[in-house]
PDB file of N, CA and C in Angstrom:
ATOM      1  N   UNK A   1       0.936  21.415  -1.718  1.00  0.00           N
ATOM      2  CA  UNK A   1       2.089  20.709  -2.233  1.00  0.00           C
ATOM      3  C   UNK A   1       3.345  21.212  -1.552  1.00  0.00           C
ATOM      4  N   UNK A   2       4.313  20.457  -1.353  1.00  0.00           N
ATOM      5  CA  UNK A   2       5.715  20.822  -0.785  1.00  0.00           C
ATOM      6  C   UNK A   2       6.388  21.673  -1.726  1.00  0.00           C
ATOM      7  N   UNK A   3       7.079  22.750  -0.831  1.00  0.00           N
ATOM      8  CA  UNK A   3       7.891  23.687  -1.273  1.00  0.00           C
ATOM      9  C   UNK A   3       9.158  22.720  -2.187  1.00  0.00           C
ATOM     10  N   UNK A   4       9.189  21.463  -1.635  1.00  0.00           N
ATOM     11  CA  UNK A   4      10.788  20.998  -2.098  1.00  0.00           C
ATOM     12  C   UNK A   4      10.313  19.946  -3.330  1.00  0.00           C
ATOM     13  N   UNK A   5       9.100  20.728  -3.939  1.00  0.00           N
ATOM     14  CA  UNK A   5       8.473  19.572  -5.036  1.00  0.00           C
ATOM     15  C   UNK A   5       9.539  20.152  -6.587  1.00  0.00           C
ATOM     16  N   UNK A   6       9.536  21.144  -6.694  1.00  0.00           N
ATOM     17  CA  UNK A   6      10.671  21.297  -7.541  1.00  0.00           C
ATOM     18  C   UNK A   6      12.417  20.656  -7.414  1.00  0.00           C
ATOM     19  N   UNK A   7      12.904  20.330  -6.091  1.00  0.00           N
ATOM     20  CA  UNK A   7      13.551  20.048  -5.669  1.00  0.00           C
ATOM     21  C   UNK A   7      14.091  18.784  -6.482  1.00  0.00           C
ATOM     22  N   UNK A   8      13.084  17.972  -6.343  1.00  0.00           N
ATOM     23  CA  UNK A   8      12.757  16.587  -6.371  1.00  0.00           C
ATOM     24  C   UNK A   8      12.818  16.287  -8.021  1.00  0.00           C
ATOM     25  N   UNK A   9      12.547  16.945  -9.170  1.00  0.00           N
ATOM     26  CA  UNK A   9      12.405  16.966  -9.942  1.00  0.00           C
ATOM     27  C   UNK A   9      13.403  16.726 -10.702  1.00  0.00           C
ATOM     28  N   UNK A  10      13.396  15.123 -11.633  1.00  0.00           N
ATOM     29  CA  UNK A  10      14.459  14.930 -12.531  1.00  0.00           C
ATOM     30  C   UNK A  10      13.947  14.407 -13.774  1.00  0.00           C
ATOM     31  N   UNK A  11      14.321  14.643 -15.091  1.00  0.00           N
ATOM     32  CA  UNK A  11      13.979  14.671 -15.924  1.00  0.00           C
ATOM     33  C   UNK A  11      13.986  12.949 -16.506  1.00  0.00           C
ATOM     34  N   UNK A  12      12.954  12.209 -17.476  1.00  0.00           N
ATOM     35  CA  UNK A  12      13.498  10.930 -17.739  1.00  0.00           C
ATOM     36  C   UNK A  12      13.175  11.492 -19.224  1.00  0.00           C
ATOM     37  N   UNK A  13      14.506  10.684 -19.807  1.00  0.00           N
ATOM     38  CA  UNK A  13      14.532  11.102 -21.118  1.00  0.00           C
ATOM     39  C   UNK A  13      14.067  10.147 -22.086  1.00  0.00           C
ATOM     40  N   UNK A  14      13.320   8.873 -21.243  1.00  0.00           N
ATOM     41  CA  UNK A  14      12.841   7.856 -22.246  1.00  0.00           C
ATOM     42  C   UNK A  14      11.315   8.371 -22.473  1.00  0.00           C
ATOM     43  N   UNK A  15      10.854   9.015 -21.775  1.00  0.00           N
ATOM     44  CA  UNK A  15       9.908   9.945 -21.848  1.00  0.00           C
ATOM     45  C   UNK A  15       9.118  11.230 -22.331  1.00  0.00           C
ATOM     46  N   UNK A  16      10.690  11.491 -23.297  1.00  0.00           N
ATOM     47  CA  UNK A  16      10.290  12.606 -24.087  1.00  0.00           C
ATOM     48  C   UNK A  16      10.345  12.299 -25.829  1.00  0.00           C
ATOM     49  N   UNK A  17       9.384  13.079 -26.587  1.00  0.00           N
ATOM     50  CA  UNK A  17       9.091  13.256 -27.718  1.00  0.00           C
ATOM     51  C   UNK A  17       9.346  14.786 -28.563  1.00  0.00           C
ATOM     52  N   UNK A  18       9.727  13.912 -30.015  1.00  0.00           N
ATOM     53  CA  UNK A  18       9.564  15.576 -30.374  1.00  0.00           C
ATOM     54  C   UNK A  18       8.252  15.364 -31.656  1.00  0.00           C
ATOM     55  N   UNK A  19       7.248  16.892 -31.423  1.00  0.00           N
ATOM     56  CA  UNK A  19       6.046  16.881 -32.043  1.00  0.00           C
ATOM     57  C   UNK A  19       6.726  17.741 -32.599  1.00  0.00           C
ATOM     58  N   UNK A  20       5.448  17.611 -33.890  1.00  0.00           N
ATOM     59  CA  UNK A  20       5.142  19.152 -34.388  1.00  0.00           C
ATOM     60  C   UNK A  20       4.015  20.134 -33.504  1.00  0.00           C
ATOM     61  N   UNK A  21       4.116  21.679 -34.102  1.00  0.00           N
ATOM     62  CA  UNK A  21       3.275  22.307 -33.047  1.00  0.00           C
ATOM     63  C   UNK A  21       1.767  22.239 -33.313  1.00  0.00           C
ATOM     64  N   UNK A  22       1.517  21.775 -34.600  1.00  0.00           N
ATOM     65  CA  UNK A  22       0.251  21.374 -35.274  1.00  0.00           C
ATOM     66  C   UNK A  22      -0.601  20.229 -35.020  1.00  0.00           C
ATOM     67  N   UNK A  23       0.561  19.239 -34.124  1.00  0.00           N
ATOM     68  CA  UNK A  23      -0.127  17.965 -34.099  1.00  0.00           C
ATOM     69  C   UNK A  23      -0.689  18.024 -32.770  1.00  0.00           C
ATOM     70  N   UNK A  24      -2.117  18.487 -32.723  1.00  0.00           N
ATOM     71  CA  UNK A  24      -2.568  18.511 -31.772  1.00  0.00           C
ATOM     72  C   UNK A  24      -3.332  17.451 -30.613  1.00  0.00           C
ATOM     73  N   UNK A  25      -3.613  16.379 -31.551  1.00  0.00           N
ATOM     74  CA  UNK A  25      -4.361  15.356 -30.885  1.00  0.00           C
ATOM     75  C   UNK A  25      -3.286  14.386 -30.393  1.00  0.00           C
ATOM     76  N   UNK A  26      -2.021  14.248 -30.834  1.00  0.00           N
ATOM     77  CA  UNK A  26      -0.785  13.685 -29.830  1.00  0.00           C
ATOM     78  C   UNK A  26      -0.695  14.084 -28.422  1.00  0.00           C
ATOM     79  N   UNK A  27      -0.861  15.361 -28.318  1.00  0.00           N
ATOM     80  CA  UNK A  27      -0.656  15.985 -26.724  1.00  0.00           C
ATOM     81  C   UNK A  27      -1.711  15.779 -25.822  1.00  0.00           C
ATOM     82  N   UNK A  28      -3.407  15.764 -26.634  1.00  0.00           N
ATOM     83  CA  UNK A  28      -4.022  15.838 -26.275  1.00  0.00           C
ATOM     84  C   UNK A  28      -4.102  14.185 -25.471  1.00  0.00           C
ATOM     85  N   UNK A  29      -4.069  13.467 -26.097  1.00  0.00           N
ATOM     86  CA  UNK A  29      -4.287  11.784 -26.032  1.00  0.00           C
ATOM     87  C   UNK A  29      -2.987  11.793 -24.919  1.00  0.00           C
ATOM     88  N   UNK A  30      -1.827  12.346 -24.776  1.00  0.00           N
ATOM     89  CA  UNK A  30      -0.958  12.003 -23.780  1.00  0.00           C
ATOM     90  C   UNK A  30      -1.667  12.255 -22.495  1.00  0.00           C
ATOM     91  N   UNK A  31      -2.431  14.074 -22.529  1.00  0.00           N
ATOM     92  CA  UNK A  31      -2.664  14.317 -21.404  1.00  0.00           C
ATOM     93  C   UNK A  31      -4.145  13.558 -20.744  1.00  0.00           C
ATOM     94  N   UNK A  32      -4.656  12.658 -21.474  1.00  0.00           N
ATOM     95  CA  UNK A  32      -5.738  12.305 -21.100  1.00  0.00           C
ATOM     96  C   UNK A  32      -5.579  10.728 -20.889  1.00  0.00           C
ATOM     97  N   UNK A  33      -4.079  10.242 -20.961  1.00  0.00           N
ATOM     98  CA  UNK A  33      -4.300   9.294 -20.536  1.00  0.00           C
ATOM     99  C   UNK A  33      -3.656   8.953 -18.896  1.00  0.00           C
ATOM    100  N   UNK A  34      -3.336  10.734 -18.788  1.00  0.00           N
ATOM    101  CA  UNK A  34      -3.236  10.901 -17.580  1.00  0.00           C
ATOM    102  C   UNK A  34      -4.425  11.045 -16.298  1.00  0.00           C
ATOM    103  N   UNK A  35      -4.646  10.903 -14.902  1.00  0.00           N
ATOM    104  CA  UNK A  35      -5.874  11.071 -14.548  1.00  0.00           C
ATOM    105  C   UNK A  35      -5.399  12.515 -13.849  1.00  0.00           C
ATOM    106  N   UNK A  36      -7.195  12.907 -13.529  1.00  0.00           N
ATOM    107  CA  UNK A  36      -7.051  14.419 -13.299  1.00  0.00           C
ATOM    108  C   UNK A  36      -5.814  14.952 -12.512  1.00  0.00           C
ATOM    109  N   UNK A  37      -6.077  13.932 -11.288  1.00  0.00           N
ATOM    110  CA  UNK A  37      -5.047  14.787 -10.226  1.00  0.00           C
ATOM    111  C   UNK A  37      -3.256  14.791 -10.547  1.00  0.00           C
ATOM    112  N   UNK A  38      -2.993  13.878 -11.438  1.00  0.00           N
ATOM    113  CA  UNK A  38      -1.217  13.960 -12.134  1.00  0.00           C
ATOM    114  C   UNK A  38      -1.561  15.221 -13.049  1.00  0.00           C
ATOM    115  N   UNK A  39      -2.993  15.688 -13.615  1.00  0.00           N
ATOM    116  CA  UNK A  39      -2.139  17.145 -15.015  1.00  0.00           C
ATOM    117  C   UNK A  39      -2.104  18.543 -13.950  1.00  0.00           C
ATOM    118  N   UNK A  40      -3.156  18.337 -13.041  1.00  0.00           N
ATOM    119  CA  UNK A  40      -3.366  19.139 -11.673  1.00  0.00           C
ATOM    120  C   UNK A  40      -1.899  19.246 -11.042  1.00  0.00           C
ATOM    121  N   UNK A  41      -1.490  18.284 -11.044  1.00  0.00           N
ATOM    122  CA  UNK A  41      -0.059  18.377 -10.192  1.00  0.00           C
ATOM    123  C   UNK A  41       1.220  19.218 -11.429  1.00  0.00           C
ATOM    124  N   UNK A  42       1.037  18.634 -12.731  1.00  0.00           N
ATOM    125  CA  UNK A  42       1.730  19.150 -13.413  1.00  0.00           C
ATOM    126  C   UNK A  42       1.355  20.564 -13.824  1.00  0.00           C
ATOM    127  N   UNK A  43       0.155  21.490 -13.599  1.00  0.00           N
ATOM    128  CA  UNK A  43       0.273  22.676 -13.936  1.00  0.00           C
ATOM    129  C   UNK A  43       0.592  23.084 -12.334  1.00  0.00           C
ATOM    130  N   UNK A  44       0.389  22.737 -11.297  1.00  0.00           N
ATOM    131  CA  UNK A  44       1.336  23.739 -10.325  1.00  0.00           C
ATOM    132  C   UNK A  44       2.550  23.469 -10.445  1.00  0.00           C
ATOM    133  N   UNK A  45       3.186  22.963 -11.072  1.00  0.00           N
ATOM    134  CA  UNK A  45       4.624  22.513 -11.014  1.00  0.00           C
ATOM    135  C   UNK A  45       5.036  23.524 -12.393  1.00  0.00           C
ATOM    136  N   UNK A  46       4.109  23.650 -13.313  1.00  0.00           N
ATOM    137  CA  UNK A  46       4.450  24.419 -14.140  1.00  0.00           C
ATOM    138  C   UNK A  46       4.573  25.904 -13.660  1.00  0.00           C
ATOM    139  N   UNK A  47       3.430  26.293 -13.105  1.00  0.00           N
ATOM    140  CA  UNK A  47       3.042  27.787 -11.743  1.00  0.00           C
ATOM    141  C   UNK A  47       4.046  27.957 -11.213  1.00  0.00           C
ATOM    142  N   UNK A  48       4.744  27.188 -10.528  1.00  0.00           N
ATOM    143  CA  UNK A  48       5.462  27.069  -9.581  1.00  0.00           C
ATOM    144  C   UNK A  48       7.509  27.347 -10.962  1.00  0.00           C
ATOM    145  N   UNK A  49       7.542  27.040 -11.537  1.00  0.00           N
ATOM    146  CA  UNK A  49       8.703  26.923 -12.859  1.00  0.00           C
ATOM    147  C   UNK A  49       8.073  28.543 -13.454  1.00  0.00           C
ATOM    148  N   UNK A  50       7.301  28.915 -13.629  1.00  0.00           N
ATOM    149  CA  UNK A  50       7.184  30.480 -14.421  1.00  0.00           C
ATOM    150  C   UNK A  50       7.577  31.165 -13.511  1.00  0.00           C
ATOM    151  N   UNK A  51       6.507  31.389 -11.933  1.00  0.00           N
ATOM    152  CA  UNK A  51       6.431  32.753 -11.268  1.00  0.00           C
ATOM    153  C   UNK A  51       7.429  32.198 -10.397  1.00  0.00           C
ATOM    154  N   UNK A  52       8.354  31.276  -9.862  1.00  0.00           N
ATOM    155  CA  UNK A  52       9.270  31.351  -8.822  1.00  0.00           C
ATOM    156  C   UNK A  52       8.437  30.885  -7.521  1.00  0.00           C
ATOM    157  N   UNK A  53       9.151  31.215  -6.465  1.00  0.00           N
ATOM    158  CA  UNK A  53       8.913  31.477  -5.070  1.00  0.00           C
ATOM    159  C   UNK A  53       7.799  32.203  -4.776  1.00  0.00           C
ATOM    160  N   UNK A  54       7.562  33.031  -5.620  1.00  0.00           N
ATOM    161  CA  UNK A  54       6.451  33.982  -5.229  1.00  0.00           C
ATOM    162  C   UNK A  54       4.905  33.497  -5.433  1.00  0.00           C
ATOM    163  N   UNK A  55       4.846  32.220  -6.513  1.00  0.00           N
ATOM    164  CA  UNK A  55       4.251  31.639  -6.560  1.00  0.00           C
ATOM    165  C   UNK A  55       2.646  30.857  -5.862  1.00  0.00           C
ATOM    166  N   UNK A  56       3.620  30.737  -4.611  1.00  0.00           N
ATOM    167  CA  UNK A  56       2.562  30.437  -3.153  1.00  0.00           C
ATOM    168  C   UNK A  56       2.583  31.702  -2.115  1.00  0.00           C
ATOM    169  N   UNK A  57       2.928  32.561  -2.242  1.00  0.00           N
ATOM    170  CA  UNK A  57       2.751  34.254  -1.737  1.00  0.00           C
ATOM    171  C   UNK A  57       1.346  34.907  -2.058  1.00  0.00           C
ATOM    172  N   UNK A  58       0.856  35.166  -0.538  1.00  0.00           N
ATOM    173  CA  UNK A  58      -0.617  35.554  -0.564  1.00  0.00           C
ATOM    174  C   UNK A  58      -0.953  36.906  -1.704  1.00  0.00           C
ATOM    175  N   UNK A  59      -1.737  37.227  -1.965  1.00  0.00           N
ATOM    176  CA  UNK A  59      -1.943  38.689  -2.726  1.00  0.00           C
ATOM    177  C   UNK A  59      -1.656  39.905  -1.579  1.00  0.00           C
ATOM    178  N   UNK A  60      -1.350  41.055  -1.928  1.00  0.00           N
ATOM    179  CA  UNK A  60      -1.216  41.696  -0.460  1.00  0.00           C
ATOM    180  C   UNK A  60      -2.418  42.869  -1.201  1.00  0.00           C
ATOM    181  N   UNK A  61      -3.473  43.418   0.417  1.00  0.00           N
ATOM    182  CA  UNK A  61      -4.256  44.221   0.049  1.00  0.00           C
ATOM    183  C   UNK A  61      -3.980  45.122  -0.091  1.00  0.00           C
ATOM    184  N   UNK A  62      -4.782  46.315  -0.755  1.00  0.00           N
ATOM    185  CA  UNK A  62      -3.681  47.587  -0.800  1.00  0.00           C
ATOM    186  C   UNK A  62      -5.677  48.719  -1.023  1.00  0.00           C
ATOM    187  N   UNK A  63      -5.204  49.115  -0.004  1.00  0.00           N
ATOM    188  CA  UNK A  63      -6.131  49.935  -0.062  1.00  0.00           C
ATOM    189  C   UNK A  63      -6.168  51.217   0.244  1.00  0.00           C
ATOM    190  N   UNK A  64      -6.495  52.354  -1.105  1.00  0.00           N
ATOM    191  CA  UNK A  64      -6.282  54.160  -1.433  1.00  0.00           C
ATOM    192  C   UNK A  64      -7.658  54.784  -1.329  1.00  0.00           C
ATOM    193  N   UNK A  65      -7.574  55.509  -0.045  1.00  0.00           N
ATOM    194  CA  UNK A  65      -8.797  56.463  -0.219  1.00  0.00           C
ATOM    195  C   UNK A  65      -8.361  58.044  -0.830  1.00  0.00           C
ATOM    196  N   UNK A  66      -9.258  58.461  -1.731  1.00  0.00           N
ATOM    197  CA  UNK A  66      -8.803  59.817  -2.186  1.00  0.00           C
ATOM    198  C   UNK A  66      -9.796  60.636  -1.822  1.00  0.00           C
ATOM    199  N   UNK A  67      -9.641  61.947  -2.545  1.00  0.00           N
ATOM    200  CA  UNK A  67     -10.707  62.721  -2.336  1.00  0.00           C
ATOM    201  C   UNK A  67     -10.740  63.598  -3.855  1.00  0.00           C
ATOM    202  N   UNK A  68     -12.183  63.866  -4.406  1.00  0.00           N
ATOM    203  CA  UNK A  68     -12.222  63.899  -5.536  1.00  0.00           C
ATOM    204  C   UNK A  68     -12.090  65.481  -5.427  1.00  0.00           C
ATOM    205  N   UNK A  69     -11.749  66.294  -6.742  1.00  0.00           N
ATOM    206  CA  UNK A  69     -11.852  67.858  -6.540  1.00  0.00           C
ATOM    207  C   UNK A  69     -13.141  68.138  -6.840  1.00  0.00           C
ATOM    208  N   UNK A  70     -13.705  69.076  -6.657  1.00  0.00           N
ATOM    209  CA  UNK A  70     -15.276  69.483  -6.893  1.00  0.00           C
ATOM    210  C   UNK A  70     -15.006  70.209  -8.121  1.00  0.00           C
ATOM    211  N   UNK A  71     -16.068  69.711  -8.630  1.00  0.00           N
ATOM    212  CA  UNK A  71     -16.196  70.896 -10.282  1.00  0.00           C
ATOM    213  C   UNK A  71     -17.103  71.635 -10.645  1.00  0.00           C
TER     214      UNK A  71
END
């Protein structure tokens, strides 16, 4: 996905609801009348809104050799 996908992002407000946090089969029925690859797109977009930039940043290896004391 493009770095400038947050970029792009504007909110439509005819589109939003307010639930309760109990009502669970409302959210559920929204997200399923979505198809796979739009909720796929919406949790990296969510990934991408928590961790930042760092987001798409490889893991870096890190590797410690020690030496144990004898007992």
């Amino acid at each position: 996905m493009s770095h400038t996908l947050l970029g792009n992002l504007k909110g439509d407000r005819r589109t939003h609801s307010v639930a309760y946090l109990t009502d669970v089969s409302a959210e559920k029925a929204y997200w399923l009348a979505h198809t796979p690859l739009e909720r796929v797109k919406q949790v990296e977009i969510m990934r991408r809104i928590n961790y930042g930039p760092g987001a798409t940043a490889r893991l870096q290896r890190v590797l410690e050799i020690t030496e144990r004391e004898r007992s």
